[in-house]
C-alpha atoms as a PDB file:
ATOM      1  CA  UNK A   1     -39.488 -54.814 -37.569  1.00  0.00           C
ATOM      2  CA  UNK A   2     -40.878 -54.867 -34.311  1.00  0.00           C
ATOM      3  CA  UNK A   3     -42.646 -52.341 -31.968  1.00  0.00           C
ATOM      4  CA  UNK A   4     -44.785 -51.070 -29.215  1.00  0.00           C
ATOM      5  CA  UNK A   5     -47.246 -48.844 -27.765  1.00  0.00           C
ATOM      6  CA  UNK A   6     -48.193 -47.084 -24.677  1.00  0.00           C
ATOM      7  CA  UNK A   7     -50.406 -43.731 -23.955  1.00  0.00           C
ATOM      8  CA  UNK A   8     -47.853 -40.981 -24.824  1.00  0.00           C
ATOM      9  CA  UNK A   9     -45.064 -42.523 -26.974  1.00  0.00           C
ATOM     10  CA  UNK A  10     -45.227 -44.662 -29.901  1.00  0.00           C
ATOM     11  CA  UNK A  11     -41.683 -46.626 -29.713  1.00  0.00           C
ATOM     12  CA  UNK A  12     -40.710 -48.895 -32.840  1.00  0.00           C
ATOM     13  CA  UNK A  13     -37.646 -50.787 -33.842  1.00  0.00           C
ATOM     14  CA  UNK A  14     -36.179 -51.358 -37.143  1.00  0.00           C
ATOM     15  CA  UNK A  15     -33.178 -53.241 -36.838  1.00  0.00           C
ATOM     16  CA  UNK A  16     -30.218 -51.168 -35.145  1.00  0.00           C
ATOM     17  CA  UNK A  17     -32.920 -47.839 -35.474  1.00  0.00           C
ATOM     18  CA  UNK A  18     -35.242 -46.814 -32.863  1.00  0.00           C
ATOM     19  CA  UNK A  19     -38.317 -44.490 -34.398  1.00  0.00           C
ATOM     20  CA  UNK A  20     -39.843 -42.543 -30.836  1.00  0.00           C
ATOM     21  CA  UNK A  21     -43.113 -40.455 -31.523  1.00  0.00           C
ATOM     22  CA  UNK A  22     -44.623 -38.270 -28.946  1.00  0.00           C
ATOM     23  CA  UNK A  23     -48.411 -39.665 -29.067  1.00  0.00           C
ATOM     24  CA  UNK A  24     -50.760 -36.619 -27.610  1.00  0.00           C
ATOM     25  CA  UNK A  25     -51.815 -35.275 -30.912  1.00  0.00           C
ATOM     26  CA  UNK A  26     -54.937 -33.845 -29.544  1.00  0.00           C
ATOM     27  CA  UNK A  27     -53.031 -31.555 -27.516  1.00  0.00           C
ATOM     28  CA  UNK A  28     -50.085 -31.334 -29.754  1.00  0.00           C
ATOM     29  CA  UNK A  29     -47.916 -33.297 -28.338  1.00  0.00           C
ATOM     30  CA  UNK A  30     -48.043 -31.216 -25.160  1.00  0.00           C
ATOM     31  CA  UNK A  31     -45.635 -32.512 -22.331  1.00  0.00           C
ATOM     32  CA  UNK A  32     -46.765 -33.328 -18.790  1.00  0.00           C
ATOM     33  CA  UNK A  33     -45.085 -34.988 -16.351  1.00  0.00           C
ATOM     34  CA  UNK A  34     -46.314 -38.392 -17.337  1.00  0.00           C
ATOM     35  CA  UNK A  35     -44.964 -38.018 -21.041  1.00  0.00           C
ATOM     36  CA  UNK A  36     -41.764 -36.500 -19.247  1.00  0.00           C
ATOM     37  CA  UNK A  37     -40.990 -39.013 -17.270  1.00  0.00           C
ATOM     38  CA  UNK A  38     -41.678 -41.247 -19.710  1.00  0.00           C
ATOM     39  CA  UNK A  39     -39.040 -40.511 -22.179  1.00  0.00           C
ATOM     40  CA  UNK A  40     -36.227 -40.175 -19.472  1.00  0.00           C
ATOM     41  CA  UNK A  41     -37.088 -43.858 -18.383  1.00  0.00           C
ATOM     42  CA  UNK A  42     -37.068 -44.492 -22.547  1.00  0.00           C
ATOM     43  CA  UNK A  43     -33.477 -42.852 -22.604  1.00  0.00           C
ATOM     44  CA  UNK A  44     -32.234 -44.432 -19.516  1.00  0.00           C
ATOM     45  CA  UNK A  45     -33.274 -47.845 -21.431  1.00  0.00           C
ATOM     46  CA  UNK A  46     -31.783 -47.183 -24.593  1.00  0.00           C
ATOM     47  CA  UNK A  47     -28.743 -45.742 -23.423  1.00  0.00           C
ATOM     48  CA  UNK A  48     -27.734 -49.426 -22.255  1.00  0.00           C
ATOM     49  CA  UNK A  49     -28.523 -50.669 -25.817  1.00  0.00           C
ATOM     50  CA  UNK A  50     -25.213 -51.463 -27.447  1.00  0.00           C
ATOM     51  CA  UNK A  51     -26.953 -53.016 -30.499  1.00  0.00           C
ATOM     52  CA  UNK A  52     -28.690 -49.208 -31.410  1.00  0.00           C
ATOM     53  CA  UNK A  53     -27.099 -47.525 -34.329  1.00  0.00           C
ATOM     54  CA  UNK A  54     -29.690 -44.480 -34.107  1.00  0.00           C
ATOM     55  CA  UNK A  55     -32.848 -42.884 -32.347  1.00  0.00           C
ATOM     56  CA  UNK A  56     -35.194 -40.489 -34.124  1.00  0.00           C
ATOM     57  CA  UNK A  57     -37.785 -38.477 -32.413  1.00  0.00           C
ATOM     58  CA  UNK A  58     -40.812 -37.125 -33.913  1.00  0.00           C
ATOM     59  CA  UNK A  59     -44.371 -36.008 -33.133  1.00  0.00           C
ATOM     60  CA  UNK A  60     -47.463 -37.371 -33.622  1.00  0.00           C
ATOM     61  CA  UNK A  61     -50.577 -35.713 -36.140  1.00  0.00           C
ATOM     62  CA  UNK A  62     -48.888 -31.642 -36.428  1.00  0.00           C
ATOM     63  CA  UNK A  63     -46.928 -31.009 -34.295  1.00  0.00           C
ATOM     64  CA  UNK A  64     -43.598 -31.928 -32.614  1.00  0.00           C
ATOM     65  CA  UNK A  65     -44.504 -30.509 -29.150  1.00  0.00           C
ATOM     66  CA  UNK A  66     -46.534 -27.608 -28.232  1.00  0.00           C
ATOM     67  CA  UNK A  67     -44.436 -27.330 -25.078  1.00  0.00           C
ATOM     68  CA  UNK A  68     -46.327 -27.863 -21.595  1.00  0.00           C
ATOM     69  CA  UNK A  69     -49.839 -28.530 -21.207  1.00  0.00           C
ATOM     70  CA  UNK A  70     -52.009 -26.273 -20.009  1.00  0.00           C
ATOM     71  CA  UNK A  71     -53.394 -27.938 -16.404  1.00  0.00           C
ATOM     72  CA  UNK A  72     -49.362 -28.535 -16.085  1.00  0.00           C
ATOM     73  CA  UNK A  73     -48.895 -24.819 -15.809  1.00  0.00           C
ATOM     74  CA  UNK A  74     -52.290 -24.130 -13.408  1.00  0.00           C
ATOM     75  CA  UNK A  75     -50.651 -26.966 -11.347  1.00  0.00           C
ATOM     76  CA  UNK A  76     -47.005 -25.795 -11.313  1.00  0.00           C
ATOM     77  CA  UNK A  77     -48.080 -22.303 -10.271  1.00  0.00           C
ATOM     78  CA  UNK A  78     -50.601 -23.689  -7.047  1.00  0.00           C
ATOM     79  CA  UNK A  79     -48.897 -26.739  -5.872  1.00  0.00           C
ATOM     80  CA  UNK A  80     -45.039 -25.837  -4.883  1.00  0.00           C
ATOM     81  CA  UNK A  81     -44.251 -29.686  -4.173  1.00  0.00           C
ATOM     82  CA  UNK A  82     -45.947 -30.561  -7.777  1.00  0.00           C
ATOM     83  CA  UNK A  83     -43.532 -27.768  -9.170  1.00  0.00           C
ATOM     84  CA  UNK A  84     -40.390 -29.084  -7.424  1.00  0.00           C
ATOM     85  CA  UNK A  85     -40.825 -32.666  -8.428  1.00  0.00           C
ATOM     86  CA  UNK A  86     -41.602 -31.412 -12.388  1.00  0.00           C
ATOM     87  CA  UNK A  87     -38.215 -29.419 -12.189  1.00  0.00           C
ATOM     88  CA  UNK A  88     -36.322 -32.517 -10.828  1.00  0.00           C
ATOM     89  CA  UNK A  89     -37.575 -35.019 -13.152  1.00  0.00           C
ATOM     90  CA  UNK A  90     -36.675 -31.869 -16.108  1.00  0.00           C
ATOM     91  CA  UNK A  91     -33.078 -32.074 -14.980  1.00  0.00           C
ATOM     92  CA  UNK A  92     -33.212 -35.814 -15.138  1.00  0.00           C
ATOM     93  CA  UNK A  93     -34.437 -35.840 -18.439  1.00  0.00           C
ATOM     94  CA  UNK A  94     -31.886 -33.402 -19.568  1.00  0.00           C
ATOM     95  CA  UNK A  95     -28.839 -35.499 -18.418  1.00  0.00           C
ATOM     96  CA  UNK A  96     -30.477 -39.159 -19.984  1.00  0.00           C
ATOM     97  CA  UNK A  97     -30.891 -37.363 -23.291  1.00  0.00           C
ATOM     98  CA  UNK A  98     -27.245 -36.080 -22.943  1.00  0.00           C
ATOM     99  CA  UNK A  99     -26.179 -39.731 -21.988  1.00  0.00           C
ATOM    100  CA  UNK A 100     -27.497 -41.698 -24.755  1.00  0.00           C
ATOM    101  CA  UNK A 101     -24.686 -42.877 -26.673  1.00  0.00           C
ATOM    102  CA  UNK A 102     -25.956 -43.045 -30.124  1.00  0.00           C
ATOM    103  CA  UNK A 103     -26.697 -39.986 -32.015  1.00  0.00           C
ATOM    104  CA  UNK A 104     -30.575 -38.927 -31.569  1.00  0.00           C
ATOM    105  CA  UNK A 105     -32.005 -37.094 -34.367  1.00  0.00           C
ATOM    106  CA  UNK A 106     -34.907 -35.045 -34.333  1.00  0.00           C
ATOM    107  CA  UNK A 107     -37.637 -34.739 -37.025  1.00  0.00           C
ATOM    108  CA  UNK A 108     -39.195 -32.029 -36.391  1.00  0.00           C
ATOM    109  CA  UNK A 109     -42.573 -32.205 -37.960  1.00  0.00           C
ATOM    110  CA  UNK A 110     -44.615 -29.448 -36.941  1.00  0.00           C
ATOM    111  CA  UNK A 111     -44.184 -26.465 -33.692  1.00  0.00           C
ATOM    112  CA  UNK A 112     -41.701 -26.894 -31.529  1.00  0.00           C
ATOM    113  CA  UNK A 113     -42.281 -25.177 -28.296  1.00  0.00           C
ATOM    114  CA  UNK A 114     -40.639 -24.597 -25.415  1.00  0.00           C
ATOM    115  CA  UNK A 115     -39.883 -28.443 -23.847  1.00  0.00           C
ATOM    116  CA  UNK A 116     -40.346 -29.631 -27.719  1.00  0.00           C
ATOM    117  CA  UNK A 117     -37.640 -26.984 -28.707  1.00  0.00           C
ATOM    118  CA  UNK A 118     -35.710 -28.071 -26.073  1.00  0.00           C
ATOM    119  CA  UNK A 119     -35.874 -31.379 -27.103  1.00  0.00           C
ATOM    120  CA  UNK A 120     -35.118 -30.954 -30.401  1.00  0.00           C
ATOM    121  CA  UNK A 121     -32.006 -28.549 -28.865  1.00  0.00           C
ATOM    122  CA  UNK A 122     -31.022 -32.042 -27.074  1.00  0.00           C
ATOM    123  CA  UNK A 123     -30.600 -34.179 -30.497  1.00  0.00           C
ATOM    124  CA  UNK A 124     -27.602 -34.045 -32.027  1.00  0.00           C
ATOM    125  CA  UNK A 125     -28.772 -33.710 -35.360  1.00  0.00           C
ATOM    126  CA  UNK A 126     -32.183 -31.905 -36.659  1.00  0.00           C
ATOM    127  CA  UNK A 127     -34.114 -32.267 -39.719  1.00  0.00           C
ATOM    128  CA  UNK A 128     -36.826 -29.334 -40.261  1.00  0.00           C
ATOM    129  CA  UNK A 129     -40.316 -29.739 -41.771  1.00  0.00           C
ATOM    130  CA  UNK A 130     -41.344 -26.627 -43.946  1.00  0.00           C
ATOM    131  CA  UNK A 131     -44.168 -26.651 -42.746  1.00  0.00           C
ATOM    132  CA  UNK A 132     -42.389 -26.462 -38.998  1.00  0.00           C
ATOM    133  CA  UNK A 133     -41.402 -23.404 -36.271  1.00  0.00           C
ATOM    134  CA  UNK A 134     -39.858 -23.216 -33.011  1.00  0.00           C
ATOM    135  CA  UNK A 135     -39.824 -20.911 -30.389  1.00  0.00           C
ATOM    136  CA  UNK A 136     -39.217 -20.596 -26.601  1.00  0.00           C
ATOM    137  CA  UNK A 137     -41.494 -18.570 -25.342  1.00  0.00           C
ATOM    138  CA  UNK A 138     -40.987 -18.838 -21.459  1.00  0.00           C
ATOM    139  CA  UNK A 139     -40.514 -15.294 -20.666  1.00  0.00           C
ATOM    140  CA  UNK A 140     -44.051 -14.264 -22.481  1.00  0.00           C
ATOM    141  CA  UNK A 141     -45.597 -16.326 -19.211  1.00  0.00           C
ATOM    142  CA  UNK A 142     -43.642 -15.387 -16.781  1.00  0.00           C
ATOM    143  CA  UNK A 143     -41.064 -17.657 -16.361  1.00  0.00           C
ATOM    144  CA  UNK A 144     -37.448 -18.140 -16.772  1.00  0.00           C
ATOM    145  CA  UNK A 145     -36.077 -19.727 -19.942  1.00  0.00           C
ATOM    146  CA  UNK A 146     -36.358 -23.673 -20.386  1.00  0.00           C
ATOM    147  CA  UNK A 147     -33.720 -25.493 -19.228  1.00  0.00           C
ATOM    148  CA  UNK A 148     -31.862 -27.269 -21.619  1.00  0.00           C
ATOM    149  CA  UNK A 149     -32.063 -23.935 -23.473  1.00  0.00           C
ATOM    150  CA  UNK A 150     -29.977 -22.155 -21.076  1.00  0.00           C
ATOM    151  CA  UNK A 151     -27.315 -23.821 -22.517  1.00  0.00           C
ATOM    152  CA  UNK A 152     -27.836 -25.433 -25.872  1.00  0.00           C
ATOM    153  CA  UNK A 153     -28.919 -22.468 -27.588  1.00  0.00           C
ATOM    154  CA  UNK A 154     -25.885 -20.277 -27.309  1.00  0.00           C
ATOM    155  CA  UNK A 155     -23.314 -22.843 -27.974  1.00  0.00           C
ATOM    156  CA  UNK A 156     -25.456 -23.552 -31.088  1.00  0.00           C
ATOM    157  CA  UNK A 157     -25.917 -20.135 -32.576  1.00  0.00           C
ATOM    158  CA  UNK A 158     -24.084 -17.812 -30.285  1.00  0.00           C
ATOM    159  CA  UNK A 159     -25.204 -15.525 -27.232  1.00  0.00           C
ATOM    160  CA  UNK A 160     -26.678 -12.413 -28.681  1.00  0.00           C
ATOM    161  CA  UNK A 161     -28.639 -14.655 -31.109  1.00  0.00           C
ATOM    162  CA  UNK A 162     -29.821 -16.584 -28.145  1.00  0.00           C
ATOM    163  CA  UNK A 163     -30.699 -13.542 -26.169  1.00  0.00           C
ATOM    164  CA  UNK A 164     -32.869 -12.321 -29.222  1.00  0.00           C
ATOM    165  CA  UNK A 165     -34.777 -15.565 -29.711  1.00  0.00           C
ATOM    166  CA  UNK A 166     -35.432 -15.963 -25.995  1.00  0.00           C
ATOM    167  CA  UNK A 167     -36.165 -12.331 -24.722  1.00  0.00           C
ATOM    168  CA  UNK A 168     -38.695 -12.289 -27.847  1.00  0.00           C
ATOM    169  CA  UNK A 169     -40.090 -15.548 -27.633  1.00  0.00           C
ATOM    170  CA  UNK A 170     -40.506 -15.243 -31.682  1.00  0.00           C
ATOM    171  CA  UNK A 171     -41.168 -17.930 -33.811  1.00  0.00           C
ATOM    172  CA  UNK A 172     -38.478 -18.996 -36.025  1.00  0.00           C
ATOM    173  CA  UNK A 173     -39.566 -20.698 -39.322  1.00  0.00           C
ATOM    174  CA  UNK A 174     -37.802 -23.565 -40.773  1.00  0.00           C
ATOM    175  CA  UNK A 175     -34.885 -21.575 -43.039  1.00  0.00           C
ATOM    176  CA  UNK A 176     -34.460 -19.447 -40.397  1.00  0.00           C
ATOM    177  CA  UNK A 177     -33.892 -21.870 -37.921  1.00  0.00           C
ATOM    178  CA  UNK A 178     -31.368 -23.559 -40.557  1.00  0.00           C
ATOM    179  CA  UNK A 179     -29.461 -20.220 -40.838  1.00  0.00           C
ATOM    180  CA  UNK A 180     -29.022 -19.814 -36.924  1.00  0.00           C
ATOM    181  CA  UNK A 181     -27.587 -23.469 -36.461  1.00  0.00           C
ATOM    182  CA  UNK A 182     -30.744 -24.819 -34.650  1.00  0.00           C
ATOM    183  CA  UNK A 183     -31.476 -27.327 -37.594  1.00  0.00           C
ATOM    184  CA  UNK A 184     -29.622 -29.094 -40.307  1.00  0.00           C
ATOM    185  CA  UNK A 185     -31.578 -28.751 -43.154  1.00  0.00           C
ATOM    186  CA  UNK A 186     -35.153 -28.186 -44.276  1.00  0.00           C
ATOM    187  CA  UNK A 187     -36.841 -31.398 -45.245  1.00  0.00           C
ATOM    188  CA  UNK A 188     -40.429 -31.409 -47.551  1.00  0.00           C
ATOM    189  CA  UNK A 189     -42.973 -32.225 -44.956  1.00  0.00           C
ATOM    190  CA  UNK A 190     -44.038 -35.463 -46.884  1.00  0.00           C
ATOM    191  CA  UNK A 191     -40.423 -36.724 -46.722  1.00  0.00           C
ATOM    192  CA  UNK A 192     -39.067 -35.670 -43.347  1.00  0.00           C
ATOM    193  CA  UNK A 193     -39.399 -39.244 -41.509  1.00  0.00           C
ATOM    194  CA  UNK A 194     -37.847 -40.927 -44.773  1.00  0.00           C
ATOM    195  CA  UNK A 195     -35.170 -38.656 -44.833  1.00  0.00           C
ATOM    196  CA  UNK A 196     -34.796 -38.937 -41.131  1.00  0.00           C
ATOM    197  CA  UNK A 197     -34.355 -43.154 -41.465  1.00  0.00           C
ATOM    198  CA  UNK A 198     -31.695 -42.283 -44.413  1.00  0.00           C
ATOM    199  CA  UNK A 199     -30.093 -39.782 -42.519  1.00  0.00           C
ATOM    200  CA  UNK A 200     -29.750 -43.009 -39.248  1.00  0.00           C
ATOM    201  CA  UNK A 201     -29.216 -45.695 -42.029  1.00  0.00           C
ATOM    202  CA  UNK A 202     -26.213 -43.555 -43.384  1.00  0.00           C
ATOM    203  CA  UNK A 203     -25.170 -43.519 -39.311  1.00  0.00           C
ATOM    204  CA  UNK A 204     -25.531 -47.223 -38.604  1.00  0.00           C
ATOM    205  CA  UNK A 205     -22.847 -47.788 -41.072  1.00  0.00           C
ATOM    206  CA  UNK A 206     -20.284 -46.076 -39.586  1.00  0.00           C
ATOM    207  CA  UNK A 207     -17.946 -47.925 -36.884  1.00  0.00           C
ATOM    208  CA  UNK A 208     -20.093 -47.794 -33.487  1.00  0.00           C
ATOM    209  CA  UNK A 209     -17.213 -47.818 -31.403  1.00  0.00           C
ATOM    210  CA  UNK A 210     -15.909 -44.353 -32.483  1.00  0.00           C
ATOM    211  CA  UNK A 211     -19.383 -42.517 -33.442  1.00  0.00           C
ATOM    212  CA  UNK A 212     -20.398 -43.054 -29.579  1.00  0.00           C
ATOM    213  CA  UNK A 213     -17.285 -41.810 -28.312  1.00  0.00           C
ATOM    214  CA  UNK A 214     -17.196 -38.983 -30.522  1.00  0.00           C
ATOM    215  CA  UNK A 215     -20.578 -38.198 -29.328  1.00  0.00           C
ATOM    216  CA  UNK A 216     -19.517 -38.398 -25.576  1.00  0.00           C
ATOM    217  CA  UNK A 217     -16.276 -35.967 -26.349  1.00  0.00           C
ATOM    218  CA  UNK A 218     -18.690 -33.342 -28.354  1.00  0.00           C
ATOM    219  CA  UNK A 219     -21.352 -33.288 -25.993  1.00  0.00           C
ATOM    220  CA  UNK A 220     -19.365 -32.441 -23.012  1.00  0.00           C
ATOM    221  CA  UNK A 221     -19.340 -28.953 -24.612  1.00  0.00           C
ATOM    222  CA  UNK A 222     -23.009 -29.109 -23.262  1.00  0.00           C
ATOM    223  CA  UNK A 223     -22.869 -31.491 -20.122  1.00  0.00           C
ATOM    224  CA  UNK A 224     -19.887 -29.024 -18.577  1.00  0.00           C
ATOM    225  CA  UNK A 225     -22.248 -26.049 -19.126  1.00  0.00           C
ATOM    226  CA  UNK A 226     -24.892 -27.859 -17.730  1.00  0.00           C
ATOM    227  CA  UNK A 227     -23.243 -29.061 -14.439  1.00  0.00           C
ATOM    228  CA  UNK A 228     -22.455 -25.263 -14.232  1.00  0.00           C
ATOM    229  CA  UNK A 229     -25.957 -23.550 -14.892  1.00  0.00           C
ATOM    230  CA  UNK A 230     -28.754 -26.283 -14.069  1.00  0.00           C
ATOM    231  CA  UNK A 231     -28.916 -26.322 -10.043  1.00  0.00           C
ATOM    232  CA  UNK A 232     -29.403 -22.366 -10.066  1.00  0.00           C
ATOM    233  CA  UNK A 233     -31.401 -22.142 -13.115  1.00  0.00           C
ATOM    234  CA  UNK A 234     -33.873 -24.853 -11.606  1.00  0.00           C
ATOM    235  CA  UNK A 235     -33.812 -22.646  -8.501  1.00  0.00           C
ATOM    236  CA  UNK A 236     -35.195 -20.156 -10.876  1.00  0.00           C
ATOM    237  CA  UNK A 237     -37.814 -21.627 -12.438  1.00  0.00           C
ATOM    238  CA  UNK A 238     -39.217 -22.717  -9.041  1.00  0.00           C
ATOM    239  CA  UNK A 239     -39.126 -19.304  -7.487  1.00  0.00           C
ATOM    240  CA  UNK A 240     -40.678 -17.912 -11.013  1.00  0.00           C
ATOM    241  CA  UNK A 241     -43.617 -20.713 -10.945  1.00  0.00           C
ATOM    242  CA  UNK A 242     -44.752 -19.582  -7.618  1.00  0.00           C
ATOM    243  CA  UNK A 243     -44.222 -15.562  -8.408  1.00  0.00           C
ATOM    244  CA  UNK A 244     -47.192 -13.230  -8.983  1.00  0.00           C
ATOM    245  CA  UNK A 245     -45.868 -12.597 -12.036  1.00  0.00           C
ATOM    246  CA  UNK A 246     -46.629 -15.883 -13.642  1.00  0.00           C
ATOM    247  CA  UNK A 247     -49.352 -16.421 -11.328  1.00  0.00           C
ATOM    248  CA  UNK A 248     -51.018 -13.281 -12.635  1.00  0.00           C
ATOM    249  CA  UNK A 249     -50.455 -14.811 -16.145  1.00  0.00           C
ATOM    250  CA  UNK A 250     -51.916 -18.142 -15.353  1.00  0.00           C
ATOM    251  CA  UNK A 251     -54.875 -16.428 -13.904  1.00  0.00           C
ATOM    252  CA  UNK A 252     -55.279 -14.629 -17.325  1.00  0.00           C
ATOM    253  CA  UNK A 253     -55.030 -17.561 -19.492  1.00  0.00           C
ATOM    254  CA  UNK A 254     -57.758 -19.259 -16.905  1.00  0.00           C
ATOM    255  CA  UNK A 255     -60.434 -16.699 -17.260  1.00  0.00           C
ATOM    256  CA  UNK A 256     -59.653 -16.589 -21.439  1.00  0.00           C
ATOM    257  CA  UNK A 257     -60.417 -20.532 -21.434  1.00  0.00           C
ATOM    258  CA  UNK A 258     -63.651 -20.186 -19.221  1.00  0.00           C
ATOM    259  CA  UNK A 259     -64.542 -17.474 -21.483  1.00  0.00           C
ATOM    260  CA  UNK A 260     -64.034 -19.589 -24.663  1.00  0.00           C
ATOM    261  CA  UNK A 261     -66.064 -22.502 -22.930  1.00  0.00           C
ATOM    262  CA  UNK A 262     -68.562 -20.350 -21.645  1.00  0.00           C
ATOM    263  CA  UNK A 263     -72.142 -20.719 -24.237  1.00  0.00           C
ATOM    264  CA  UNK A 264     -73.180 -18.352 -26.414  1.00  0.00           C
ATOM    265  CA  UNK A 265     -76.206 -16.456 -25.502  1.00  0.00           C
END
């Protein structure tokens, strides 16, 4: 077994299995674009891998990811060449997850919000924690729905239950995210990563050859859709990140954490 560390992702190998956690668990696992660009150079790399059976992607402490991070949203809304370059290294990440050739499976260990749920969309296979929710909550801040979204959720569970989730930005607890085809199968918290390596084990054994092409024939489902929504859906989101709406929203959330900080008198 061998592995290795930086800030944001914890990255170890076990054989013909890769194990990838998201390491901000003080923030819960909350994606800027460090950790972002991070794990599309990480996909970019493994995707050349021929000797990788399996990748599994999980979160660090409780949660999965918690979505963006906070300053990432202050930024995207003040600085419109900050919000551009976050948007093009999004669609970047979107297409390297899309081009691994091995199957990715998420473990989904805790929340998974907005970018986490869209990573977790990305996988091709998902493994629940009870104790675990998603939700994509983009329209409660003002902006558009996440990418990868856009077009993995209604191939996955169909467009009015797409249209539900998003326009409400609801959480949706483990069973229910079973029952609308955005997980697998519930795993007990304390055995999600151990069912996860079975699940990649059981993988490796099959011939290589024919589970990556598979792969590349089921996913262009998603990569056609993609090619077809992404350029005007990141158009979008930019316009929506420098809107009053989401400005006004920002603003809000600003003057609740200042409040919170502020000392008791």
């Amino acid at each position: 077994m061998s592995g290795n560390q930086s800030d944001e992702l914890l990255i170890e190998r076990d054989g013909g299995i890769c194990v990838v956690t998201l390491n901000r668990p003080d923030s819960m696992n909350a994606a800027g674009p460090s950790m972002l660009f991070a794990l599309t150079e990480l996909a970019e790399s493994l995707a050349k891998d021929d000797e990788l059976s399996a990748v599994i992607i999980t979160g660090a402490g409780k949660a999965f990811s918690a979505g963006g991070d906070f300053e990432h949203f202050v930024k995207t809304s003040k600085e419109p060449d900050y919000a551009k370059a976050t948007l093009a290294n999004a669609r970047r990440f979107i297409e390297a997850m899309l081009a691994l050739p091995m199957p990715v499976i998420a473990a989904v260990n805790g929340p998974a919000v907005g970018f986490g749920a869209t990573m977790a969309a990305l996988c091709d296979l998902v493994l629940i924690s009870d104790k675990a929710f998603i939700a994509e909550p983009h329209i409660n801040i003002g902006l558009v729905l996440g990418d990868g979204i856009a077009v993995t959720w209604p191939l996955m569970m169909g467009m009015l239950k797409a249209k539900e989730l998003i326009y409400t930005g609801k959480r949706i607890g483990a069973q229910d995210a079973v029952a609308c085809g955005l997980a697998n199968r519930v795993v007990e918290h304390e055995q999600l990563l151990t069912e996860a390596r079975a699940l990649a084990a059981e993988l490796a054994k099959q011939p290589r050859g024919a589970l990556r092409e598979s792969k590349s024939l089921l996913n262009l489902y998603v990569r056609r859709n993609i090619e077809t929504v992404l350029e005007e859906l990141i158009e979008r989101q930019f316009a929506r990140t420098q809107g009053p709406e989401h400005g006004a929203i920002v603003a809000g959330m600003i003057a609740k954490q200042k409040r919170n900080q502020s000392p008791v008198k």
